[in-house]
PDB file of N, CA and C in Angstrom:
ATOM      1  N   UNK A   1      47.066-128.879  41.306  1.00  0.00           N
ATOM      2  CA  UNK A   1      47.242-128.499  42.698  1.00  0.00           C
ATOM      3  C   UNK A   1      48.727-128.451  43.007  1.00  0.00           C
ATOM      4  N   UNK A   2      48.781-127.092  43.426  1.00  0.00           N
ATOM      5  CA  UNK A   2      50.306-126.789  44.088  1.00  0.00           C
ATOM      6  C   UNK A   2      50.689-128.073  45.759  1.00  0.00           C
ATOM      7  N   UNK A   3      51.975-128.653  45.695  1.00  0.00           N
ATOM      8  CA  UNK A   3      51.944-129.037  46.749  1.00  0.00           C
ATOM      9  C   UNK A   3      52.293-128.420  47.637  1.00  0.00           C
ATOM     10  N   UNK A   4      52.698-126.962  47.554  1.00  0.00           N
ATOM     11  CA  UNK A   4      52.999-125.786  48.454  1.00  0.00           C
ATOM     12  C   UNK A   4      51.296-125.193  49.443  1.00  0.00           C
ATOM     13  N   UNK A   5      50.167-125.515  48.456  1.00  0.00           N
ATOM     14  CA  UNK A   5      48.915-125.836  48.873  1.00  0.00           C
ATOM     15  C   UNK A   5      48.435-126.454  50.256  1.00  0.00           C
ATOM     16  N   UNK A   6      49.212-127.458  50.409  1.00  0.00           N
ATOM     17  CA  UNK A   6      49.106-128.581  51.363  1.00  0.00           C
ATOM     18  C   UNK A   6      49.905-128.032  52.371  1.00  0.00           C
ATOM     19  N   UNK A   7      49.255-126.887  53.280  1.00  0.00           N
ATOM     20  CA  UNK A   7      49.982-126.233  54.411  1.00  0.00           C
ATOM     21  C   UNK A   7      49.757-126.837  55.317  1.00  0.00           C
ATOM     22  N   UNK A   8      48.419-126.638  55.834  1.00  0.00           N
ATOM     23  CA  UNK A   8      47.205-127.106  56.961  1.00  0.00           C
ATOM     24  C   UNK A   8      47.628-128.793  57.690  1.00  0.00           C
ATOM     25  N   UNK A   9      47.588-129.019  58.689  1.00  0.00           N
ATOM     26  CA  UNK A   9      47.573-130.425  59.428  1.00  0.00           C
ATOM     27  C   UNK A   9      46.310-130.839  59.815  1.00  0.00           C
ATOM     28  N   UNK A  10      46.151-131.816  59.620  1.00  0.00           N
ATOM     29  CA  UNK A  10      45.058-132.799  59.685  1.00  0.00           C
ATOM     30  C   UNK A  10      44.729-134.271  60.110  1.00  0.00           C
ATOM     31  N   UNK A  11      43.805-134.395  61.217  1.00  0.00           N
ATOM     32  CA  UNK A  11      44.098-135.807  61.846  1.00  0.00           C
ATOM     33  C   UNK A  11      42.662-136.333  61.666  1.00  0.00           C
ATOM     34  N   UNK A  12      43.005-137.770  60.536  1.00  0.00           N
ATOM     35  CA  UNK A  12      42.070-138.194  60.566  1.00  0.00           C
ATOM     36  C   UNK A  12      41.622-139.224  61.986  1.00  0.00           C
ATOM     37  N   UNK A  13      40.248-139.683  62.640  1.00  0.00           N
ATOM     38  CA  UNK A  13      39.974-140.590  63.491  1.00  0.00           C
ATOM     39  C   UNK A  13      39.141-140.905  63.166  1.00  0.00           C
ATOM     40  N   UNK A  14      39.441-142.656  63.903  1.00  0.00           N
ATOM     41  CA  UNK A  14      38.163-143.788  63.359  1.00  0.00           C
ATOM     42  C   UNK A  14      37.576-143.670  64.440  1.00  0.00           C
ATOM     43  N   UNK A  15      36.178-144.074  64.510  1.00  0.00           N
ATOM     44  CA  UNK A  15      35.809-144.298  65.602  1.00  0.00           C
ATOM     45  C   UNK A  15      35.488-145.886  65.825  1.00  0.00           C
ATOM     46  N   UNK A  16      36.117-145.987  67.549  1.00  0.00           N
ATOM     47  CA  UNK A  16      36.113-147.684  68.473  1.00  0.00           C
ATOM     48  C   UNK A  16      35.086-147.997  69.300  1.00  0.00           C
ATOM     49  N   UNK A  17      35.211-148.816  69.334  1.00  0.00           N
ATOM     50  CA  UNK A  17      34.162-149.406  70.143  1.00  0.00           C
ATOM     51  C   UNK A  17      35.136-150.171  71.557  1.00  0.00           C
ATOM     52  N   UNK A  18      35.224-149.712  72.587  1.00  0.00           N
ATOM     53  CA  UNK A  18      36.410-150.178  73.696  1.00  0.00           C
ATOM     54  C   UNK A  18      35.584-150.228  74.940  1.00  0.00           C
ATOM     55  N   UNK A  19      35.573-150.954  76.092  1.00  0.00           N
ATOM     56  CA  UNK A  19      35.016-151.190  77.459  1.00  0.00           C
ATOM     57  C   UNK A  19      35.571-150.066  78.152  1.00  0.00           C
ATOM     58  N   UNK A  20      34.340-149.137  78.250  1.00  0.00           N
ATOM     59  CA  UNK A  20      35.053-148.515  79.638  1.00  0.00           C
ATOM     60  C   UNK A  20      35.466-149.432  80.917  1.00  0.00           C
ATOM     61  N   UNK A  21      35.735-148.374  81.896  1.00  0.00           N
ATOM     62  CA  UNK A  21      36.501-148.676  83.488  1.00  0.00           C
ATOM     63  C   UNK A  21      35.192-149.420  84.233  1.00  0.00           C
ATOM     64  N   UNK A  22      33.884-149.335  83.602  1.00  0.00           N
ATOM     65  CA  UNK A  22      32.935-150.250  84.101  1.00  0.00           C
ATOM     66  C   UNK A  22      32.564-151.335  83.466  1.00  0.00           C
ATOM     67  N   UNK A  23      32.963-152.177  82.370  1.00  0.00           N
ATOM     68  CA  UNK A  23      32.781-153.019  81.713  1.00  0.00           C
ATOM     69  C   UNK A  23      31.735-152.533  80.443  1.00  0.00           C
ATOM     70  N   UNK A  24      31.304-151.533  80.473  1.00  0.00           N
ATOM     71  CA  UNK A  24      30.279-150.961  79.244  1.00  0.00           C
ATOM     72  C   UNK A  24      31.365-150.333  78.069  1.00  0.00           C
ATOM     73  N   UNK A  25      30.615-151.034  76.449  1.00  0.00           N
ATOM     74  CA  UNK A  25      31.271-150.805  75.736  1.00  0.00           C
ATOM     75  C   UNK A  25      30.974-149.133  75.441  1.00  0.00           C
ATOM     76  N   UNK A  26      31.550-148.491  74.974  1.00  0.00           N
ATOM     77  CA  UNK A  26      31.618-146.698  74.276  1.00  0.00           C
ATOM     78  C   UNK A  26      31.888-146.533  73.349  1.00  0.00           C
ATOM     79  N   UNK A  27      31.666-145.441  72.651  1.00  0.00           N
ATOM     80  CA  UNK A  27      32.529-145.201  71.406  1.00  0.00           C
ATOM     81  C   UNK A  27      33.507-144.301  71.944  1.00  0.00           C
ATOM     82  N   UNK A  28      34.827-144.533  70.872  1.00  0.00           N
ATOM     83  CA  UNK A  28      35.818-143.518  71.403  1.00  0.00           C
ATOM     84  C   UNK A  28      36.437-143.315  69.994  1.00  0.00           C
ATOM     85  N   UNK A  29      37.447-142.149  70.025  1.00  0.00           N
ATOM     86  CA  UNK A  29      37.681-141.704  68.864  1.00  0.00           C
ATOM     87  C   UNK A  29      39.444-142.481  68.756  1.00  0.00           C
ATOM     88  N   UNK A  30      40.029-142.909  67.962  1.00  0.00           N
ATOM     89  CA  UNK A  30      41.705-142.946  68.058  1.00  0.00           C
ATOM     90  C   UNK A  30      41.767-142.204  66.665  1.00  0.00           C
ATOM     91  N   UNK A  31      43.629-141.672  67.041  1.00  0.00           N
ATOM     92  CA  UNK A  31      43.762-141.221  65.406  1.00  0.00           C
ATOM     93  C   UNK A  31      44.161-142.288  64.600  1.00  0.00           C
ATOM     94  N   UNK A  32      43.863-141.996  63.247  1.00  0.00           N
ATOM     95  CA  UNK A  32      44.395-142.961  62.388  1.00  0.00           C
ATOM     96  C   UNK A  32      45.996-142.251  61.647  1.00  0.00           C
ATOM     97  N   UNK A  33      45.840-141.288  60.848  1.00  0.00           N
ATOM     98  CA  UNK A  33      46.779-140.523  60.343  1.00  0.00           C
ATOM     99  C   UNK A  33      46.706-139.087  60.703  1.00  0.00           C
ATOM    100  N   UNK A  34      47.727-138.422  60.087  1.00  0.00           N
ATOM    101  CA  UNK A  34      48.075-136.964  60.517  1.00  0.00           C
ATOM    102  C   UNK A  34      48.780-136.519  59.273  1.00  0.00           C
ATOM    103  N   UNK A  35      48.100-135.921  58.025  1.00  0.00           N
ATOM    104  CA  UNK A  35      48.747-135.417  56.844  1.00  0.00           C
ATOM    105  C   UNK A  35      48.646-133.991  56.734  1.00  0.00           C
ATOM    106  N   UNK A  36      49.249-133.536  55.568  1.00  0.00           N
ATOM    107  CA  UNK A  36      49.324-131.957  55.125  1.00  0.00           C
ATOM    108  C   UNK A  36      47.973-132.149  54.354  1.00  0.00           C
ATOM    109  N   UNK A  37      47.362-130.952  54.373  1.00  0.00           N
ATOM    110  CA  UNK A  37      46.305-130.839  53.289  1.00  0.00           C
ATOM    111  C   UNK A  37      45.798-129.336  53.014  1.00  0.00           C
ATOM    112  N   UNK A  38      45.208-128.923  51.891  1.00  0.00           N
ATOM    113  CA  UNK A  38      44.727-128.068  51.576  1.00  0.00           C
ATOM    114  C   UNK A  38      43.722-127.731  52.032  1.00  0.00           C
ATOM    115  N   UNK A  39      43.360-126.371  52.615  1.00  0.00           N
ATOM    116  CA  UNK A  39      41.677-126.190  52.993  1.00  0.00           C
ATOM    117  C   UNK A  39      41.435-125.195  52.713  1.00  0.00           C
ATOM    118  N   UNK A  40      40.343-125.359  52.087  1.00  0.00           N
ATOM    119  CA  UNK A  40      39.164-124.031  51.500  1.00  0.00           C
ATOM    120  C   UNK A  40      38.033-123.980  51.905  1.00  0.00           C
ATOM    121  N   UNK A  41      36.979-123.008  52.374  1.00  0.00           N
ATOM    122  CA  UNK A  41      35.597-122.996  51.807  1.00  0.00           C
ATOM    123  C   UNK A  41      34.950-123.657  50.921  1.00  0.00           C
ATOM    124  N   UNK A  42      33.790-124.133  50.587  1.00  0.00           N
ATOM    125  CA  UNK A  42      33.003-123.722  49.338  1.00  0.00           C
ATOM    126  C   UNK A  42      32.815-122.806  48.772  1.00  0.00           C
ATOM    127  N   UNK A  43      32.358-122.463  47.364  1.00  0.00           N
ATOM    128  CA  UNK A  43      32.617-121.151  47.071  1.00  0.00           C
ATOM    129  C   UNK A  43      31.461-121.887  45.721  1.00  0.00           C
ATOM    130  N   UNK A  44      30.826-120.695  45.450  1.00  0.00           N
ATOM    131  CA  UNK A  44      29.797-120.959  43.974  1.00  0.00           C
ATOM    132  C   UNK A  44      28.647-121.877  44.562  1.00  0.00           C
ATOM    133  N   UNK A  45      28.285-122.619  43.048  1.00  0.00           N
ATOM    134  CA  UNK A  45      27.681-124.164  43.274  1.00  0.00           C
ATOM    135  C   UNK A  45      27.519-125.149  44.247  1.00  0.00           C
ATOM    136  N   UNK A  46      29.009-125.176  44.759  1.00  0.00           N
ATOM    137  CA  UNK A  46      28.970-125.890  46.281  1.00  0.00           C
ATOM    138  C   UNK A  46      28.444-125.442  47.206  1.00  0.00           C
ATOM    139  N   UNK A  47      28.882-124.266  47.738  1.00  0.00           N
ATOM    140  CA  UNK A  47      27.757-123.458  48.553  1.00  0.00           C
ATOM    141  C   UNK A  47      26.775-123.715  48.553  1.00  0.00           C
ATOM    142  N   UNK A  48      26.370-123.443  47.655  1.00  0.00           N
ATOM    143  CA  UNK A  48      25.133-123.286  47.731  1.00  0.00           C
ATOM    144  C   UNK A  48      23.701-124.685  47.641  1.00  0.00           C
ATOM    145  N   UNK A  49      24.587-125.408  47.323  1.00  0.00           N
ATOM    146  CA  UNK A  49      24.319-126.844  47.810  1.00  0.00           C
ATOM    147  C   UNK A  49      24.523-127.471  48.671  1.00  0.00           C
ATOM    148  N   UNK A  50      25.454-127.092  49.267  1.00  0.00           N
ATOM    149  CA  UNK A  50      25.486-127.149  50.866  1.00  0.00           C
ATOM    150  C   UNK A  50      24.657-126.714  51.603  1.00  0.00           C
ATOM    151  N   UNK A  51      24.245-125.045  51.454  1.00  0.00           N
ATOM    152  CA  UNK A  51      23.223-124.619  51.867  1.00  0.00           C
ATOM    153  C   UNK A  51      22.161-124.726  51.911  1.00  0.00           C
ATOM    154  N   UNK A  52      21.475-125.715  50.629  1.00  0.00           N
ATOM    155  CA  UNK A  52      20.223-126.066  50.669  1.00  0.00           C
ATOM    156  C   UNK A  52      20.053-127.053  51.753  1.00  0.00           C
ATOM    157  N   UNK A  53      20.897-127.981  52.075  1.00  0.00           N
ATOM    158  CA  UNK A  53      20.438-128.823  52.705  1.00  0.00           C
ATOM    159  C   UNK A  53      21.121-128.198  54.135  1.00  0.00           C
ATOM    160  N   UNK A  54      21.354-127.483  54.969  1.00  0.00           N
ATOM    161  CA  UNK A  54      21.523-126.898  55.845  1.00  0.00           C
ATOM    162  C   UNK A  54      22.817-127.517  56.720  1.00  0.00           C
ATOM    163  N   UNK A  55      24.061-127.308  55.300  1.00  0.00           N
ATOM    164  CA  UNK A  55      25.120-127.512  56.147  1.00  0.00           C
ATOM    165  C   UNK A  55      26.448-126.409  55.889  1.00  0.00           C
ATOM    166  N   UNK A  56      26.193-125.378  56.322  1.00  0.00           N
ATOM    167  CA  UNK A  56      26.686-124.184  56.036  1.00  0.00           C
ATOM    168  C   UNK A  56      27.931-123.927  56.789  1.00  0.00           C
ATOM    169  N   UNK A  57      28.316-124.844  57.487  1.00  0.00           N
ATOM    170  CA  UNK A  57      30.100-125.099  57.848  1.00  0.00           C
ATOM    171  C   UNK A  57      30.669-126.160  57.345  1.00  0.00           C
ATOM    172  N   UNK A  58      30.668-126.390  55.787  1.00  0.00           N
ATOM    173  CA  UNK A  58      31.182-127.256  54.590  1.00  0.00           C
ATOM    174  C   UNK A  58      32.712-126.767  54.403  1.00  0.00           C
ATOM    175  N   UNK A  59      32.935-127.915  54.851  1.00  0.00           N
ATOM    176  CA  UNK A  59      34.771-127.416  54.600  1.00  0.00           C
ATOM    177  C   UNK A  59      35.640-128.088  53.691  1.00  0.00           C
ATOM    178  N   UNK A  60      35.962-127.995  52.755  1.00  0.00           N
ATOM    179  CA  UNK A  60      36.842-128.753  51.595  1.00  0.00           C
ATOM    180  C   UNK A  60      38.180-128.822  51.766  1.00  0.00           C
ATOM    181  N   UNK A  61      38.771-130.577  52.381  1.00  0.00           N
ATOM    182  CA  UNK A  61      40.217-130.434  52.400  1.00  0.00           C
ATOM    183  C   UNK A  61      40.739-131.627  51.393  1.00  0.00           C
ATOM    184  N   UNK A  62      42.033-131.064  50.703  1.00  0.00           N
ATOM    185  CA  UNK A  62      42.385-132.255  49.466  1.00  0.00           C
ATOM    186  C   UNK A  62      43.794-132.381  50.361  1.00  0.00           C
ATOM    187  N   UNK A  63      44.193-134.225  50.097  1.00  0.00           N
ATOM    188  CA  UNK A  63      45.581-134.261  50.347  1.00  0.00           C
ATOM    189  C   UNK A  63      46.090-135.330  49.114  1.00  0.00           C
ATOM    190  N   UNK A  64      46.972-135.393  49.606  1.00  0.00           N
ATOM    191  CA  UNK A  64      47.349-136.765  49.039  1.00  0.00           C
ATOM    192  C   UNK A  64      46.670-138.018  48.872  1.00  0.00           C
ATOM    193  N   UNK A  65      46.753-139.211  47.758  1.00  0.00           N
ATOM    194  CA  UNK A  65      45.797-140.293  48.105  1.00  0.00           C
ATOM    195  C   UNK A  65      46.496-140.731  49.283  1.00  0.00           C
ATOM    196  N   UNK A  66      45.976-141.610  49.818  1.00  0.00           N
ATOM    197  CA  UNK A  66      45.944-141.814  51.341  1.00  0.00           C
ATOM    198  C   UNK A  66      44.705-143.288  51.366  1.00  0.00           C
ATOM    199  N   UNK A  67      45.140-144.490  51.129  1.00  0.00           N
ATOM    200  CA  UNK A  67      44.322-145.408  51.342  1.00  0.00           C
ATOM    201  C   UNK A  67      43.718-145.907  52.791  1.00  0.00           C
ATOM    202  N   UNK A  68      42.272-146.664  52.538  1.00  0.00           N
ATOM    203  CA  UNK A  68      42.166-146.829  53.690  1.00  0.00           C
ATOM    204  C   UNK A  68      40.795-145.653  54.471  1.00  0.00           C
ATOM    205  N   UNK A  69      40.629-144.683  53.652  1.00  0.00           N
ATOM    206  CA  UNK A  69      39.746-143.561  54.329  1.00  0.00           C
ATOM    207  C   UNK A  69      38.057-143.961  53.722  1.00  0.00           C
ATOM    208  N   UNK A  70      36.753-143.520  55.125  1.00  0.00           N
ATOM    209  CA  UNK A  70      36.422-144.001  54.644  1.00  0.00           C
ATOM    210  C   UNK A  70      35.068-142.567  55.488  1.00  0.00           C
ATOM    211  N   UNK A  71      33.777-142.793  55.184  1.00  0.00           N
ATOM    212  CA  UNK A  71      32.893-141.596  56.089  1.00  0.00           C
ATOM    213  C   UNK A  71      32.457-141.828  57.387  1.00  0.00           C
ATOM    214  N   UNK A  72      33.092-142.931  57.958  1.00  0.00           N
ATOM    215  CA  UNK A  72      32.649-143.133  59.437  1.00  0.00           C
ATOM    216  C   UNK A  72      34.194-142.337  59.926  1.00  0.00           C
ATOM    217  N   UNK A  73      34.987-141.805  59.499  1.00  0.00           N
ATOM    218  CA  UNK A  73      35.999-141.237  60.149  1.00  0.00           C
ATOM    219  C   UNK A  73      35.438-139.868  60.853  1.00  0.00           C
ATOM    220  N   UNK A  74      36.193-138.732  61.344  1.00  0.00           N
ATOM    221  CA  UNK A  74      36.359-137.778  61.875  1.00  0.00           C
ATOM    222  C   UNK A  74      37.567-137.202  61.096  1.00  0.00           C
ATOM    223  N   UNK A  75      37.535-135.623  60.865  1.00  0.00           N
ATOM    224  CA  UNK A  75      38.652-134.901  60.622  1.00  0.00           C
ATOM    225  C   UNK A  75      38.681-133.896  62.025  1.00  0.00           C
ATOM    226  N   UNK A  76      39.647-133.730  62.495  1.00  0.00           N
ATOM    227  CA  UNK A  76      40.451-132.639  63.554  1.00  0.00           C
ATOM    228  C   UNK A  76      41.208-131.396  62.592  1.00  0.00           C
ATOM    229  N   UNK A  77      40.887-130.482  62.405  1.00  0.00           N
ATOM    230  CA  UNK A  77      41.507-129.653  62.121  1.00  0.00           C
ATOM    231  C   UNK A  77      41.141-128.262  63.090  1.00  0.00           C
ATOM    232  N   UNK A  78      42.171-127.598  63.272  1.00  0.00           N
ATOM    233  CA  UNK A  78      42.514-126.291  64.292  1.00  0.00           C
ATOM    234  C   UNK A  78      41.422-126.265  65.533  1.00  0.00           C
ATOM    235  N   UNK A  79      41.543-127.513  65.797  1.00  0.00           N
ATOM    236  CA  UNK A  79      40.545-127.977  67.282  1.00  0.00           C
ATOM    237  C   UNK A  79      39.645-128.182  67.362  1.00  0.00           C
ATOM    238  N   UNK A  80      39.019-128.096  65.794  1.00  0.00           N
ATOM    239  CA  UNK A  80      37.474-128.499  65.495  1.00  0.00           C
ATOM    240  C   UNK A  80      37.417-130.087  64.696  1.00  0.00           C
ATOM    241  N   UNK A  81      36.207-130.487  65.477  1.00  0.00           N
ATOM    242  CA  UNK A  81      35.866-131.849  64.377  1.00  0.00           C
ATOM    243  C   UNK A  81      34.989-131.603  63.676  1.00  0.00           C
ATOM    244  N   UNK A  82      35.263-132.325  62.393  1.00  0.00           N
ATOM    245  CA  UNK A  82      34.558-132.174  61.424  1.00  0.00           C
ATOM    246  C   UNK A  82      34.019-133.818  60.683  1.00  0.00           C
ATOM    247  N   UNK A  83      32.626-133.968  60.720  1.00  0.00           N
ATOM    248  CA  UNK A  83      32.269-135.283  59.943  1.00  0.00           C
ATOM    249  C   UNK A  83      32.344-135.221  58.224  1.00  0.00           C
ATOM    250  N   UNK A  84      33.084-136.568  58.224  1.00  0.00           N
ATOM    251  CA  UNK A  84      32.967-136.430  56.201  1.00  0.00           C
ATOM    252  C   UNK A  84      31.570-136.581  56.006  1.00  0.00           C
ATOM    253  N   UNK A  85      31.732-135.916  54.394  1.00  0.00           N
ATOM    254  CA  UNK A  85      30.533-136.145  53.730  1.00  0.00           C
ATOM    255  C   UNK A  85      30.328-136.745  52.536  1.00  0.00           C
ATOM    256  N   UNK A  86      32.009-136.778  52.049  1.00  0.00           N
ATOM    257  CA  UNK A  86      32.183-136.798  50.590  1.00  0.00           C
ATOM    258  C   UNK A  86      33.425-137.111  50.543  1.00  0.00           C
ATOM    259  N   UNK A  87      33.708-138.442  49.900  1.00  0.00           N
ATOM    260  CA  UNK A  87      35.391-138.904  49.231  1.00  0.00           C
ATOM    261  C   UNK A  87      35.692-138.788  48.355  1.00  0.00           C
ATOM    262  N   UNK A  88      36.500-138.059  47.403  1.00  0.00           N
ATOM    263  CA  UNK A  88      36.469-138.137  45.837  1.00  0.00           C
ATOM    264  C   UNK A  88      38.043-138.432  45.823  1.00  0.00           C
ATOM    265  N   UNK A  89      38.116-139.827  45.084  1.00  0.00           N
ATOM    266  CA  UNK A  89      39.677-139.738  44.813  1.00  0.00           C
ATOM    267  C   UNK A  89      39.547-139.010  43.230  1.00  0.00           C
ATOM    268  N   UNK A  90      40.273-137.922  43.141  1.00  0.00           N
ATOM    269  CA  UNK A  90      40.049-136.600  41.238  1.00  0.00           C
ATOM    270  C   UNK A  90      40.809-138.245  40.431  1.00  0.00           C
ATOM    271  N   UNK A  91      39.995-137.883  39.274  1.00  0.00           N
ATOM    272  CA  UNK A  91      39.610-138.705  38.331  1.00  0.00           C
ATOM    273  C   UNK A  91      40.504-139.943  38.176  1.00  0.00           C
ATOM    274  N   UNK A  92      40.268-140.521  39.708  1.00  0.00           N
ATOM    275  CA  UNK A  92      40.462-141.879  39.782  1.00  0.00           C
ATOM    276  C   UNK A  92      42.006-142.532  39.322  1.00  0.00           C
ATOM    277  N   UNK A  93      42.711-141.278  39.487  1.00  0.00           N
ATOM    278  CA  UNK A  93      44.332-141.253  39.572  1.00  0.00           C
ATOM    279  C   UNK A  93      45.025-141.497  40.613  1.00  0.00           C
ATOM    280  N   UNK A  94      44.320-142.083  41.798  1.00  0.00           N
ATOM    281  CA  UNK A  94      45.534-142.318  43.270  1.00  0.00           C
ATOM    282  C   UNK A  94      46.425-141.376  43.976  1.00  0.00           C
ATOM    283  N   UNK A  95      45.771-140.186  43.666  1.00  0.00           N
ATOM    284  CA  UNK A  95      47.000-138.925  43.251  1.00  0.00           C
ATOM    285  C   UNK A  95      46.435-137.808  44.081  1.00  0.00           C
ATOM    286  N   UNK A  96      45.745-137.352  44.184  1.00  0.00           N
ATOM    287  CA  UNK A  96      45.035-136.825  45.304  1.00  0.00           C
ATOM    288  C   UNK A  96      43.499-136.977  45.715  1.00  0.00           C
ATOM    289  N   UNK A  97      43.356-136.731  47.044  1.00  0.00           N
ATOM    290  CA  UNK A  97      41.702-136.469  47.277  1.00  0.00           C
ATOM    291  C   UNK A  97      41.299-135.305  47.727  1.00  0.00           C
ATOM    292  N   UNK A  98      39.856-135.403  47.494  1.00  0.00           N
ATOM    293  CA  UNK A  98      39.119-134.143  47.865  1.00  0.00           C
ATOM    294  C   UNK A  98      38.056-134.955  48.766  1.00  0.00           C
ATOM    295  N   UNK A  99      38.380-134.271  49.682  1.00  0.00           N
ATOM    296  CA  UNK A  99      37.067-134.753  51.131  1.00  0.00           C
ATOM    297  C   UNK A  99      36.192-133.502  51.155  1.00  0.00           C
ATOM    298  N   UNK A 100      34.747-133.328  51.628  1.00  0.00           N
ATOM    299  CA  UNK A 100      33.895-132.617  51.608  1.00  0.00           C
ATOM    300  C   UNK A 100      33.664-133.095  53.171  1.00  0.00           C
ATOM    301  N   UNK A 101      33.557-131.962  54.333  1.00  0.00           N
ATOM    302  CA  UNK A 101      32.965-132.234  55.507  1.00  0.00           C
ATOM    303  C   UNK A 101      32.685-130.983  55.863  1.00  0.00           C
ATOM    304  N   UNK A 102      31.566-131.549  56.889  1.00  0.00           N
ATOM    305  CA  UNK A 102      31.152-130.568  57.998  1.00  0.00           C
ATOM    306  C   UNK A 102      31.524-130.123  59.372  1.00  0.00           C
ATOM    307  N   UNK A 103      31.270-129.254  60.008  1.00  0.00           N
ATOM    308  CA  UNK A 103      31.675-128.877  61.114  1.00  0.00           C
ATOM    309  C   UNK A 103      30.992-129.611  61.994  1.00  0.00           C
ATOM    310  N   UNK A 104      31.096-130.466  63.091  1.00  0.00           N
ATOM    311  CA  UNK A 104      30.539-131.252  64.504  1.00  0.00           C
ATOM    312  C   UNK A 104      30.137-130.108  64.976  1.00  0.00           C
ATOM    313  N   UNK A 105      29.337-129.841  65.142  1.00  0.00           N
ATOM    314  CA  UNK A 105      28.312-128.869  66.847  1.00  0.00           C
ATOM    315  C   UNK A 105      28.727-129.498  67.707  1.00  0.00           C
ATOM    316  N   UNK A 106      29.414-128.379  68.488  1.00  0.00           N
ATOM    317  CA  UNK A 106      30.041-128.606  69.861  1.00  0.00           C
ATOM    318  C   UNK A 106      29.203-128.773  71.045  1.00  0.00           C
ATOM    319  N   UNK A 107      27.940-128.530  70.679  1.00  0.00           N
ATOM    320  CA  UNK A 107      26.284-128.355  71.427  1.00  0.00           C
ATOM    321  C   UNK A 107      26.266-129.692  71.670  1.00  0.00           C
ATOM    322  N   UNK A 108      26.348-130.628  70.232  1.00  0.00           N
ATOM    323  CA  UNK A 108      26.027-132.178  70.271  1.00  0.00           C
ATOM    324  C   UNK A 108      24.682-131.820  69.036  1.00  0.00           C
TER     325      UNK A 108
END
């Protein structure tokens, strides 16, 4: 992987648990980080395994390792959230990752 690759900005968020203005707890989103990363489609095999199970806005972004990440996060990219699905640190070298997520329905 080119690091010229790693155009795209990306904000990962955890999600909190904080008291609203009425004393009831919520979930809320904060960011955690904000890195460069690569993003592609699926394409082949992936696709289409994605597709079986009916998640056909599968978005593949790799960055840097980046400790600390985990699938209760959120990705923000170009105003869309996206839930992980998949952490792969590539063959367990500290050296980069490949996240597998989906697109959030803005419906809910």
């Amino acid at each position: 992987m080119s690091i010229g690759e790693m155009r795209h900005r990306i904000t990962f968020q955890r999600i909190t648990n904080a008291a609203n203005e009425n004393g009831f707890e919520s979930e809320t989103c904060e960011d955690y980080k904000t890195v460069w990363a690569a993003v592609s489609n699926l394409h082949g095999k992936e696709y289409f395994a994605a597709k079986a199970v009916q998640e056909e806005n599968t978005v593949k972004f790799t960055i840097r390792f980046l400790d600390g990440l985990d699938q209760t996060m959120k990705i923000l990219f170009q105003g869309k959230a996206y839930n992980i699905t998949a952490i792969d640190n590539i063959k367990y070298r500290n050296r980069y990752i490949e996240i597998k997520a989906t697109e959030v329905d803005p419906g809910g």
